[in-house]
C-alpha atoms as a PDB file:
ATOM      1  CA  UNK A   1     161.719   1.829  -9.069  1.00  0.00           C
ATOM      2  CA  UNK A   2     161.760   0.910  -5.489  1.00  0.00           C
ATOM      3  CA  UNK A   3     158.361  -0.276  -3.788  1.00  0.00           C
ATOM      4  CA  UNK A   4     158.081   3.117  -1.720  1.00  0.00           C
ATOM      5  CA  UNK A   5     158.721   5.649  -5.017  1.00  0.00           C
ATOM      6  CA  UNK A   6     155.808   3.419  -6.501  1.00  0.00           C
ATOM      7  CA  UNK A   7     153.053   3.874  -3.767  1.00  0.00           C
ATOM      8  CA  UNK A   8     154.206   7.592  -3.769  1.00  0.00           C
ATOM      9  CA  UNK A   9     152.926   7.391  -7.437  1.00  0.00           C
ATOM     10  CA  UNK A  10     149.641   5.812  -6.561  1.00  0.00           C
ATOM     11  CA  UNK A  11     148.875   8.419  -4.010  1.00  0.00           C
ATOM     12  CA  UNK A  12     150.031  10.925  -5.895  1.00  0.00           C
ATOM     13  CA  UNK A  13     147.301   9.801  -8.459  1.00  0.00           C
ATOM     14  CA  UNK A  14     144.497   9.556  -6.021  1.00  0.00           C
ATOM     15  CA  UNK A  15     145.148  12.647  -4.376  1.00  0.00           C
ATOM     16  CA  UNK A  16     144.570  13.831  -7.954  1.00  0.00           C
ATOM     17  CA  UNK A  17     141.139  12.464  -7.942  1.00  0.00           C
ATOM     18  CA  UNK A  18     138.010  14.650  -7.109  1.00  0.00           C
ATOM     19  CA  UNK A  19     135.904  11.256  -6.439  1.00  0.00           C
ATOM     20  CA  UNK A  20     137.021   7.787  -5.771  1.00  0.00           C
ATOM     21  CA  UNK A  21     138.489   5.234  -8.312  1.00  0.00           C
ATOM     22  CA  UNK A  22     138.333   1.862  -9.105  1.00  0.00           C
ATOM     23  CA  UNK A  23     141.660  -0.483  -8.542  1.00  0.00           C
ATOM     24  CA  UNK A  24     141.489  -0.755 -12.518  1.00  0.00           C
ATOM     25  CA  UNK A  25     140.747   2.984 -13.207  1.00  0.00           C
ATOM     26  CA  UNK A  26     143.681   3.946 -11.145  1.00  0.00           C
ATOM     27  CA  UNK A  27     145.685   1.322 -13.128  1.00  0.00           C
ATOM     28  CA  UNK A  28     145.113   2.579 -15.944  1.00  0.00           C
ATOM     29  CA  UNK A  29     145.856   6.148 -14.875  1.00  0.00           C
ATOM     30  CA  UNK A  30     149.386   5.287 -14.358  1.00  0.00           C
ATOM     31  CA  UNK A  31     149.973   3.604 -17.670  1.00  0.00           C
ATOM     32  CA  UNK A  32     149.524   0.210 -16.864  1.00  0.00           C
ATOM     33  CA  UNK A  33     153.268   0.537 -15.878  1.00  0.00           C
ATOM     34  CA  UNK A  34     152.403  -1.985 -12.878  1.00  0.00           C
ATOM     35  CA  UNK A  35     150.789  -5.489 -12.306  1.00  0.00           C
ATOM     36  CA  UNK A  36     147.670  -5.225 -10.611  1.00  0.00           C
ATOM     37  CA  UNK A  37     148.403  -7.535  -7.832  1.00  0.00           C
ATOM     38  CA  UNK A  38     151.106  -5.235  -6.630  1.00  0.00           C
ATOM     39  CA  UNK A  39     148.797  -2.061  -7.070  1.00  0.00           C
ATOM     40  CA  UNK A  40     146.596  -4.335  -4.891  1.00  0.00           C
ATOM     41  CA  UNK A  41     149.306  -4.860  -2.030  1.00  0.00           C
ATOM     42  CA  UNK A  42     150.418  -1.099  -2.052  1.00  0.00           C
ATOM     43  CA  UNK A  43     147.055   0.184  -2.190  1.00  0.00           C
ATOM     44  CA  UNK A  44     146.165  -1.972   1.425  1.00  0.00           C
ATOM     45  CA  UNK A  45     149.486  -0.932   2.735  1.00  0.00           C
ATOM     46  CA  UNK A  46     148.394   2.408   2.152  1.00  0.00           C
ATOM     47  CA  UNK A  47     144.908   2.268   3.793  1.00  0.00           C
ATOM     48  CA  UNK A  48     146.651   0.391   6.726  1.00  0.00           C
ATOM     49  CA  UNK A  49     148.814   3.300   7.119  1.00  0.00           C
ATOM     50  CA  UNK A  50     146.016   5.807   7.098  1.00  0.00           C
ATOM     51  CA  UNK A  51     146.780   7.414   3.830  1.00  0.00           C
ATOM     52  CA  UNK A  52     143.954   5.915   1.477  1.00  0.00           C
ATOM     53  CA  UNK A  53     140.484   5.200   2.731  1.00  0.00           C
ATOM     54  CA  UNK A  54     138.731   1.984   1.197  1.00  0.00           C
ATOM     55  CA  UNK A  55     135.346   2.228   0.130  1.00  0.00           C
ATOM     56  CA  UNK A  56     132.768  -0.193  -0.490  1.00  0.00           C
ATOM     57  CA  UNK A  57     133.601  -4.502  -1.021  1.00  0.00           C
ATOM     58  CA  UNK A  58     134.433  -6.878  -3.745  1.00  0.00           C
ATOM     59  CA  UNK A  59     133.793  -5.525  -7.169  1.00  0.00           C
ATOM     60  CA  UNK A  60     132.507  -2.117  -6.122  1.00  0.00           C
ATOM     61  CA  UNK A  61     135.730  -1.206  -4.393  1.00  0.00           C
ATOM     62  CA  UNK A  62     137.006   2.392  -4.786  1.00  0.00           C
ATOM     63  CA  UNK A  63     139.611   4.421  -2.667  1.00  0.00           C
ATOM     64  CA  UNK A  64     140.768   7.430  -2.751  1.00  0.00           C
ATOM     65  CA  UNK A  65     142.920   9.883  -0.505  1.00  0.00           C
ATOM     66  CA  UNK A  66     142.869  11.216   3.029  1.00  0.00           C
ATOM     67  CA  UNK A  67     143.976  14.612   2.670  1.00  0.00           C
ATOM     68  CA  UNK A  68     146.414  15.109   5.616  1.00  0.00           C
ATOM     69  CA  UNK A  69     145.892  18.495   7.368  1.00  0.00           C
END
């Protein structure tokens, strides 16, 4: 799976969400089918490009998905 079919999958699964998740909740939502330092890099690529908004620091992180109009 390329890089760019597996951040589709993470914002596919936070645009699923009615409130925001944690980095591990979302993990888990996908299976565990991905290390969590890469579903840390792809979720700040995301925010940088607009499409996830970060919420909150440290350990009380959560993000979840700008709905595009």
């Amino acid at each position: 799976m390329s890089s760019k079919t597996e951040k589709k999958t993470l914002l596919h699964q936070l645009s699923l969400e009615l409130e925001p998740i944690s980095l591990n909740d979302l993990a888990e939502k996908v299976g565990g089918q991905f290390k969590e330092r890469s579903i840390r890099r792809w979720l700040a690529e995301l925010v940088e490009e607009g499409s996830v908004e970060k919420i909150g620091q440290k350990r009380a992180t959560k993000y979840r998905a700008i709905q595009q109009a």
